[in-house]
PDB file of N, CA and C in Angstrom:
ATOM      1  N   UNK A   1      72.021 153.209  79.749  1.00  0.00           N
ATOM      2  CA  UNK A   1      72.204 153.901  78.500  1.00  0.00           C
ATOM      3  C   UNK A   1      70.861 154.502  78.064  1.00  0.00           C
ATOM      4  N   UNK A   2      71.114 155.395  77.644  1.00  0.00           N
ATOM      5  CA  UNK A   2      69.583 156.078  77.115  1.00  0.00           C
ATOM      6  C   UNK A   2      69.308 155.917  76.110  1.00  0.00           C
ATOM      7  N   UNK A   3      67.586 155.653  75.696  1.00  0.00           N
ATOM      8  CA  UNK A   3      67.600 155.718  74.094  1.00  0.00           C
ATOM      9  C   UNK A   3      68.064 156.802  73.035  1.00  0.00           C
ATOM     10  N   UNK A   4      68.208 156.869  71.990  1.00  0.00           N
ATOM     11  CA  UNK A   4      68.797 157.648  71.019  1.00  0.00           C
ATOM     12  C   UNK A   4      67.784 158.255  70.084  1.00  0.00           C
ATOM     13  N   UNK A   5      67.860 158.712  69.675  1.00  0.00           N
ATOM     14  CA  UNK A   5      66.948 159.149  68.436  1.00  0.00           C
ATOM     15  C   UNK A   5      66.864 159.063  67.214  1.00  0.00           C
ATOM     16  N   UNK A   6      66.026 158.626  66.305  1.00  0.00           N
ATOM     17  CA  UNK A   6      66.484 158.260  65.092  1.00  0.00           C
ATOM     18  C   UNK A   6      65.067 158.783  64.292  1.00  0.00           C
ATOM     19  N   UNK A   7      65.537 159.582  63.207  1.00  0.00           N
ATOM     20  CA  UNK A   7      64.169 159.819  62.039  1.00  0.00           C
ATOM     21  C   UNK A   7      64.551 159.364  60.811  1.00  0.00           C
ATOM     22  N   UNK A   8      63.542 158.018  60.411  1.00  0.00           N
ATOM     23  CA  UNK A   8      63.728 157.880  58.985  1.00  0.00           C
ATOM     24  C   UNK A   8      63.006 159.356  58.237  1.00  0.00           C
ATOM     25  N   UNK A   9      63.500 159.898  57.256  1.00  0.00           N
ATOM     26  CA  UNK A   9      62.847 161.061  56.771  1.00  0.00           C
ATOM     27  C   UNK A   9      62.776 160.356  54.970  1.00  0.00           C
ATOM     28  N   UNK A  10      61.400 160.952  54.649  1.00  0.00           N
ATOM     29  CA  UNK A  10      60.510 160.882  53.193  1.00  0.00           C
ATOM     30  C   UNK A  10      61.538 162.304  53.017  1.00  0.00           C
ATOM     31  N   UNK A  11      61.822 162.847  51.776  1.00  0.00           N
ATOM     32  CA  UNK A  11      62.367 163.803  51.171  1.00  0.00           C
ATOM     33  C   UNK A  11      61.047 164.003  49.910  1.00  0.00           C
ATOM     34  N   UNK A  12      60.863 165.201  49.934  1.00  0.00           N
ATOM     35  CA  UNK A  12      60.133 166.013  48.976  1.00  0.00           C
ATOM     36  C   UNK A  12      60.322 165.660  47.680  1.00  0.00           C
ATOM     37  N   UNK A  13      60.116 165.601  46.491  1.00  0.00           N
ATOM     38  CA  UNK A  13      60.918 165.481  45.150  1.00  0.00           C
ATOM     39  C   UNK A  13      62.256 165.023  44.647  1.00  0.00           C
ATOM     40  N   UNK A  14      62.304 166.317  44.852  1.00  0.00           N
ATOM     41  CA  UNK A  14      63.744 167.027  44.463  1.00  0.00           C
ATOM     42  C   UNK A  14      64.627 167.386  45.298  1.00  0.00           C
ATOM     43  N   UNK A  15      64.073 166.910  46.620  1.00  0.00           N
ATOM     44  CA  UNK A  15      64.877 167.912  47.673  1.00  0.00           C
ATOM     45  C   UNK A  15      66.497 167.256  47.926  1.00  0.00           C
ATOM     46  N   UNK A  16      67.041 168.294  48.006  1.00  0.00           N
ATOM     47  CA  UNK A  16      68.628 167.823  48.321  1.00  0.00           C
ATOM     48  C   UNK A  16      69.039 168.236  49.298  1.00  0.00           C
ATOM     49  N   UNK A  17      68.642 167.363  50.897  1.00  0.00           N
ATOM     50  CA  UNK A  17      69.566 167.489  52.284  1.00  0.00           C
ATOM     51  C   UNK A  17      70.303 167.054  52.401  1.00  0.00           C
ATOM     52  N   UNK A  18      70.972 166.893  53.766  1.00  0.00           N
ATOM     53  CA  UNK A  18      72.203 165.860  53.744  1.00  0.00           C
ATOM     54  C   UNK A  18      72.202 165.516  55.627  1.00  0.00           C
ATOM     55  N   UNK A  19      72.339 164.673  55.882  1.00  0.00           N
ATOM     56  CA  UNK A  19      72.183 165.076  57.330  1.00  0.00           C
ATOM     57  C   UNK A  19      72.936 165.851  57.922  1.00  0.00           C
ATOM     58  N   UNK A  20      74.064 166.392  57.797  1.00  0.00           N
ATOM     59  CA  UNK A  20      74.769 167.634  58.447  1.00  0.00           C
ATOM     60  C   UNK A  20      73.701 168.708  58.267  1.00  0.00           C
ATOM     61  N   UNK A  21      73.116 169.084  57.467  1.00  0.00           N
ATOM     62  CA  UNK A  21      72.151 170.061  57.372  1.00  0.00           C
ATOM     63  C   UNK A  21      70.813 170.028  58.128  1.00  0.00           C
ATOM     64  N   UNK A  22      70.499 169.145  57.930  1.00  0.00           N
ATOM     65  CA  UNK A  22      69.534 168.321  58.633  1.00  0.00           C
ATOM     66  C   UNK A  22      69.555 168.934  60.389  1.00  0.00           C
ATOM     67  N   UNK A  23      70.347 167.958  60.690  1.00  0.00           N
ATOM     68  CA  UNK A  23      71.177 168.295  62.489  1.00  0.00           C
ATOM     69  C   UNK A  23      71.469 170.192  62.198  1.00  0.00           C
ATOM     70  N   UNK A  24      72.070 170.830  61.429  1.00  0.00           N
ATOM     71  CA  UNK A  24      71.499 172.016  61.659  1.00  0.00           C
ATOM     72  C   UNK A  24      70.649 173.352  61.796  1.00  0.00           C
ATOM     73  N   UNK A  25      69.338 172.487  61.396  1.00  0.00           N
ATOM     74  CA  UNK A  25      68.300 172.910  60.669  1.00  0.00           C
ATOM     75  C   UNK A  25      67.531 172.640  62.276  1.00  0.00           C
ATOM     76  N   UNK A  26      67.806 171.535  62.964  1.00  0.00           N
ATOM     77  CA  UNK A  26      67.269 171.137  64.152  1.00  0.00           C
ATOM     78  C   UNK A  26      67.770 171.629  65.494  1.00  0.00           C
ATOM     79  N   UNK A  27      68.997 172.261  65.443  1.00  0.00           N
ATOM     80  CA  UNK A  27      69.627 172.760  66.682  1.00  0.00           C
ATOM     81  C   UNK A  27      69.032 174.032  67.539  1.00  0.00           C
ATOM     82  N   UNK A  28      68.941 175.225  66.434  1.00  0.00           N
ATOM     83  CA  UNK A  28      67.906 176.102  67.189  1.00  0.00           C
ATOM     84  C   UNK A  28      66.858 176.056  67.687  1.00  0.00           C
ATOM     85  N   UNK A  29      66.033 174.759  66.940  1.00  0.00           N
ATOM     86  CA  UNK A  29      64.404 174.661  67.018  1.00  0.00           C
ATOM     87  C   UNK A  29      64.385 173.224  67.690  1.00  0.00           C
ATOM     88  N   UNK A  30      65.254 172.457  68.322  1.00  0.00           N
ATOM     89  CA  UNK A  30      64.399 171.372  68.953  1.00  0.00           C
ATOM     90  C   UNK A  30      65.610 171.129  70.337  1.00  0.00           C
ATOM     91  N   UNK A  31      65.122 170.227  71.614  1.00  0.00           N
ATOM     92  CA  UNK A  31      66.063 170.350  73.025  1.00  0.00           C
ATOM     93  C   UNK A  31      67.187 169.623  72.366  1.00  0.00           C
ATOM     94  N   UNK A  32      68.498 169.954  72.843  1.00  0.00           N
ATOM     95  CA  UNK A  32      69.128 168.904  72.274  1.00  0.00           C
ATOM     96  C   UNK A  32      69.155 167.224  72.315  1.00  0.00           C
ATOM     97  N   UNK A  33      68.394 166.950  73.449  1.00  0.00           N
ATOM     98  CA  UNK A  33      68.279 165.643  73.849  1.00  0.00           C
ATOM     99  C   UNK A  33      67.215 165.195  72.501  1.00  0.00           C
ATOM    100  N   UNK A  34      66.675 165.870  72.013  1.00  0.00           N
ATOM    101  CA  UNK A  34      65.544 165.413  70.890  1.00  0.00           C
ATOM    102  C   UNK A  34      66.480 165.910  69.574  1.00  0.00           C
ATOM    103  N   UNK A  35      66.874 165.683  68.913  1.00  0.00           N
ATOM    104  CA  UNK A  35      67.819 165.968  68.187  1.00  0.00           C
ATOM    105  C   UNK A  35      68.946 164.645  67.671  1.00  0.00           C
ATOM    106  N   UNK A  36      68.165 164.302  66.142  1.00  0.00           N
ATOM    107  CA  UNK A  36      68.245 163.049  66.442  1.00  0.00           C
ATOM    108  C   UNK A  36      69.811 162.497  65.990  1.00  0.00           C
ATOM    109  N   UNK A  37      70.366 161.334  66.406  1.00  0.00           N
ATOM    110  CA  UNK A  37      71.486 161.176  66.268  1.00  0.00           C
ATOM    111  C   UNK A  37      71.941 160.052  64.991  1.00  0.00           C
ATOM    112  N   UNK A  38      70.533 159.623  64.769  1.00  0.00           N
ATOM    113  CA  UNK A  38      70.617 158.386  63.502  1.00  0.00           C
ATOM    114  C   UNK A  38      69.880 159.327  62.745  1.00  0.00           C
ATOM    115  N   UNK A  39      70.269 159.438  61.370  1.00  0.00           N
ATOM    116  CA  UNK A  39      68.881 159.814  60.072  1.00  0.00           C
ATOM    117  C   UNK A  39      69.464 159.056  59.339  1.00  0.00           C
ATOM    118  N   UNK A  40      67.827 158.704  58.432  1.00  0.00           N
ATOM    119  CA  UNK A  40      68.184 157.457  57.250  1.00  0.00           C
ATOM    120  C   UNK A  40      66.901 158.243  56.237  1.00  0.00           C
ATOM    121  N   UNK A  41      67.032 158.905  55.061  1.00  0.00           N
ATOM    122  CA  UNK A  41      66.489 158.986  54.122  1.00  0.00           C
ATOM    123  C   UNK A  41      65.580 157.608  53.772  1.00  0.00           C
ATOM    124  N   UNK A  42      64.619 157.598  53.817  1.00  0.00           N
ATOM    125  CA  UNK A  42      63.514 156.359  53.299  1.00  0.00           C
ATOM    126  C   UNK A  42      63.100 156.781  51.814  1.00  0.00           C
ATOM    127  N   UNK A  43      62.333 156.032  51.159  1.00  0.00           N
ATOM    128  CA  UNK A  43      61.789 155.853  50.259  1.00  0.00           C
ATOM    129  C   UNK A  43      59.982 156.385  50.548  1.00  0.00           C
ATOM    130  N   UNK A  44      59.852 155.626  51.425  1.00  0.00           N
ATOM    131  CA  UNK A  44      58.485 155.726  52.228  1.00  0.00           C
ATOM    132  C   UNK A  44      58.663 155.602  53.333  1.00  0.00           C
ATOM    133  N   UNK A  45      57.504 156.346  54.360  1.00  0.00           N
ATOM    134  CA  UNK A  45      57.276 155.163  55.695  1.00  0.00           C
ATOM    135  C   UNK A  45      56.429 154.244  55.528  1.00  0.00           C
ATOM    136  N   UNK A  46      56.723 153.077  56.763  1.00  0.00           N
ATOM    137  CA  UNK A  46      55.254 151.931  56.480  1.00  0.00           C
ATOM    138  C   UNK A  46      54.397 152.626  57.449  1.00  0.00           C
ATOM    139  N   UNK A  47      53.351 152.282  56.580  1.00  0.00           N
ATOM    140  CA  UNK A  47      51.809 152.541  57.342  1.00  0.00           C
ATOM    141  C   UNK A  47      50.953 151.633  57.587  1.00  0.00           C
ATOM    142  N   UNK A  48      50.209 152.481  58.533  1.00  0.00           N
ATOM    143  CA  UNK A  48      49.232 151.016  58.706  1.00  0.00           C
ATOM    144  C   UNK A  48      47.655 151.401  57.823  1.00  0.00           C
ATOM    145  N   UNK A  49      46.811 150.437  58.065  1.00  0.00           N
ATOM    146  CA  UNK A  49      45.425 150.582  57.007  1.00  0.00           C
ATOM    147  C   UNK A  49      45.211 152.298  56.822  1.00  0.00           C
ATOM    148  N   UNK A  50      45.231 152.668  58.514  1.00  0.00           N
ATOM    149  CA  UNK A  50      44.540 153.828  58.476  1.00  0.00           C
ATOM    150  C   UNK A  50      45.415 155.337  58.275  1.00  0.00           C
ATOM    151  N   UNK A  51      46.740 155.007  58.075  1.00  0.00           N
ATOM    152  CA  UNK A  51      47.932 156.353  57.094  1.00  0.00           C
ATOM    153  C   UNK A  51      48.466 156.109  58.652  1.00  0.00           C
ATOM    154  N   UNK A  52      48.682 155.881  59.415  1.00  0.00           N
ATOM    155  CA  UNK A  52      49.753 156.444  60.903  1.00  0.00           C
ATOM    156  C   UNK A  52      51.110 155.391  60.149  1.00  0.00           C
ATOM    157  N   UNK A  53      51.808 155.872  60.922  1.00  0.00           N
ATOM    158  CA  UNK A  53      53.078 155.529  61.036  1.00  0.00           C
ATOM    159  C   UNK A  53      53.450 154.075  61.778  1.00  0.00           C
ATOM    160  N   UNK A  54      54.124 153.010  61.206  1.00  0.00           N
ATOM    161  CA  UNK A  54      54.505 151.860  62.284  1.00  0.00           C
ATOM    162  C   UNK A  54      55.526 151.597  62.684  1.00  0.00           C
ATOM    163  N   UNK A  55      55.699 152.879  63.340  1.00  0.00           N
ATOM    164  CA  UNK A  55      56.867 152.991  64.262  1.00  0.00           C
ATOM    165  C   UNK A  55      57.865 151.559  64.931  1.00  0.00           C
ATOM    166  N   UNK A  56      56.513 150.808  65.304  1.00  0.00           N
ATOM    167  CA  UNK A  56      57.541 149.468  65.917  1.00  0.00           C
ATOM    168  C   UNK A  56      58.247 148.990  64.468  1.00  0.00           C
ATOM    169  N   UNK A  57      57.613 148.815  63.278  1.00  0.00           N
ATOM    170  CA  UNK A  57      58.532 148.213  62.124  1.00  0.00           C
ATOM    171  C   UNK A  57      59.789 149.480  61.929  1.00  0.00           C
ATOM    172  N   UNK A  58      59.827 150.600  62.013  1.00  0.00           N
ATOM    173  CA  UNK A  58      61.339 150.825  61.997  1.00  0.00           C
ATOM    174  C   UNK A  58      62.181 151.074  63.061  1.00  0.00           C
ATOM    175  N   UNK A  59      61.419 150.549  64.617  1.00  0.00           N
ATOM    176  CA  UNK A  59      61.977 150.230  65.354  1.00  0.00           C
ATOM    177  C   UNK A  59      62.939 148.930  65.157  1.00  0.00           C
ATOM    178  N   UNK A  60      61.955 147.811  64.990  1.00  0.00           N
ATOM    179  CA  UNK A  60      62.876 147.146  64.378  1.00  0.00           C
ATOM    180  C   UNK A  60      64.127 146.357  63.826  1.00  0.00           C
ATOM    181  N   UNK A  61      63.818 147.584  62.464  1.00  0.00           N
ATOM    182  CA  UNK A  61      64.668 147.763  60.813  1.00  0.00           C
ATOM    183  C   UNK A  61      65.886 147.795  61.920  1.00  0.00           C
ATOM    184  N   UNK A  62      66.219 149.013  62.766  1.00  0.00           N
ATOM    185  CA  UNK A  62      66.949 149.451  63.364  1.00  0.00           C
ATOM    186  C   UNK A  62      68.224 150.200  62.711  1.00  0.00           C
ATOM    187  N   UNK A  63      69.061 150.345  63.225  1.00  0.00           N
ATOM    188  CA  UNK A  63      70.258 150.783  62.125  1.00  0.00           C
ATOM    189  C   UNK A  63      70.796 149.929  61.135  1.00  0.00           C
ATOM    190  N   UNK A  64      70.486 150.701  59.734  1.00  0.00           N
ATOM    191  CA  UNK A  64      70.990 150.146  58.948  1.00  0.00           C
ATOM    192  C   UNK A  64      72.504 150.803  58.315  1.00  0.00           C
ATOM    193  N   UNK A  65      73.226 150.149  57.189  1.00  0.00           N
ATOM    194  CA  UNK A  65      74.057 150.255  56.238  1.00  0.00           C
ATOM    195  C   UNK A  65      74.222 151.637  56.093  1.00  0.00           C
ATOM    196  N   UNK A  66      72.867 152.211  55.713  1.00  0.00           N
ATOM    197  CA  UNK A  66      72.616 153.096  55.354  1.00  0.00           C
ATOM    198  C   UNK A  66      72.194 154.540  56.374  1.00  0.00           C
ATOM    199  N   UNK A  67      72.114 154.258  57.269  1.00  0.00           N
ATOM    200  CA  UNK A  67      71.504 155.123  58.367  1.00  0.00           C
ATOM    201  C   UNK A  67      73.342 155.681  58.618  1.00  0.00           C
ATOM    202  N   UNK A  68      72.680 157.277  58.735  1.00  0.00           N
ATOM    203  CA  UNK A  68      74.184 157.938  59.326  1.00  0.00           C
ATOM    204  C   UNK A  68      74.057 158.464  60.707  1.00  0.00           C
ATOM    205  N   UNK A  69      75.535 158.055  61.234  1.00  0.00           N
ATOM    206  CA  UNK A  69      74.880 158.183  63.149  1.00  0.00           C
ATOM    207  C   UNK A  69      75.844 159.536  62.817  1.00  0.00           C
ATOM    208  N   UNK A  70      75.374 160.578  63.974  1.00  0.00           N
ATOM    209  CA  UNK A  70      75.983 161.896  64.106  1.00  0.00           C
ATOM    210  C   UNK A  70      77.165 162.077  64.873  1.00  0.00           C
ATOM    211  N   UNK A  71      77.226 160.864  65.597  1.00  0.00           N
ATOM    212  CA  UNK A  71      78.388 161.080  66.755  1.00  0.00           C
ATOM    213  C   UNK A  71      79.588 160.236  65.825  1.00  0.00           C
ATOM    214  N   UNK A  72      78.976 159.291  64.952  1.00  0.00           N
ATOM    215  CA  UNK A  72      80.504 158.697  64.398  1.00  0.00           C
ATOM    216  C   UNK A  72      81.277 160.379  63.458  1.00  0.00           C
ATOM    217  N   UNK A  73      80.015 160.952  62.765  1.00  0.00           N
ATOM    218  CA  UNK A  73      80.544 161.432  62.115  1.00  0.00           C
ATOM    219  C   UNK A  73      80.931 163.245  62.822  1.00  0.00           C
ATOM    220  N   UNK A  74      81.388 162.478  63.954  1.00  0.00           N
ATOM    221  CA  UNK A  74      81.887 163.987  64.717  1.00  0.00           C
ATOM    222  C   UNK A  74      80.915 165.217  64.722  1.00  0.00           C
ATOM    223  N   UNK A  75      80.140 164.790  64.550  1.00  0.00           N
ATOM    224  CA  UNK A  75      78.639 166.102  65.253  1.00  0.00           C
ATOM    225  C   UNK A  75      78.454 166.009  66.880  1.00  0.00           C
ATOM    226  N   UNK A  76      78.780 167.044  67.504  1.00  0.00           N
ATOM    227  CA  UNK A  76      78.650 167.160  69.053  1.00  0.00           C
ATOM    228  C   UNK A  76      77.822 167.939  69.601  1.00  0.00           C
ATOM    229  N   UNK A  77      76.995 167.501  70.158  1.00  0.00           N
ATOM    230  CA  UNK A  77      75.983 168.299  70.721  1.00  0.00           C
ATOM    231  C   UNK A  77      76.417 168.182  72.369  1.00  0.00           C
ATOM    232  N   UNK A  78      75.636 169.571  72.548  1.00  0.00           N
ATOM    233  CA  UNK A  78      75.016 170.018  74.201  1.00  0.00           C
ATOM    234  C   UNK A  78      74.434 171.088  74.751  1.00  0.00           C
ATOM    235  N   UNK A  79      74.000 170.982  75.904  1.00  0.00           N
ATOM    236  CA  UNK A  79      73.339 171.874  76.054  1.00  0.00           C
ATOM    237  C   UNK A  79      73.534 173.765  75.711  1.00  0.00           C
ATOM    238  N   UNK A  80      74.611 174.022  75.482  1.00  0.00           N
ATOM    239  CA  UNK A  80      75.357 175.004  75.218  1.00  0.00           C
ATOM    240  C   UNK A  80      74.916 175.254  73.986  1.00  0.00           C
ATOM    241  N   UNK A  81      75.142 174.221  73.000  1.00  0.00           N
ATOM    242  CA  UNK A  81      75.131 174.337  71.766  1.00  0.00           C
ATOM    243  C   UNK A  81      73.554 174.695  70.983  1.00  0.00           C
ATOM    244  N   UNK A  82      72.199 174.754  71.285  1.00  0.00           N
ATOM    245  CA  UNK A  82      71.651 174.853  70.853  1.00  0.00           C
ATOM    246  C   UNK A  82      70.831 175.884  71.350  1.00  0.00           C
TER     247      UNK A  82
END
């Protein structure tokens, strides 16, 4: 099985995405294999002392409650498609 892709995403302010938008905002501009199939709106990311990202902690978290997968919700990708 291959790994999957997943971006917790920080949102701007005010900003109002949704992940359907999201996944189409990413189809022209990234391979489809990178194109991620989990998004979970965060609050923050965790960081470490020096501002990077700690990727292994939302490795992790893993899927949560809250995380929306693209394939439950009938988003189909392939190579065709992007």
């Amino acid at each position: 099985m291959a790994d999957e892709v997943a971006a917790a995403i920080v949102l701007e302010h005010a900003a109002d995405v949704d992940s359907r938008e999201l996944i189409e905002h990413c189809r022209p501009r990234l391979a489809y294999f990178a194109i991620p199939r989990y998004v979970e709106f965060v609050p923050e990311l965790p960081l470490t002392e020096n501002g990077k990202v700690r990727k292994t902690v939302l490795r992790e978290r893993g899927i949560t409650p809250g995380t929306w997968d693209r394939e439950a919700a009938g988003v189909q990708l392939n190579r065709s498609t992007t």
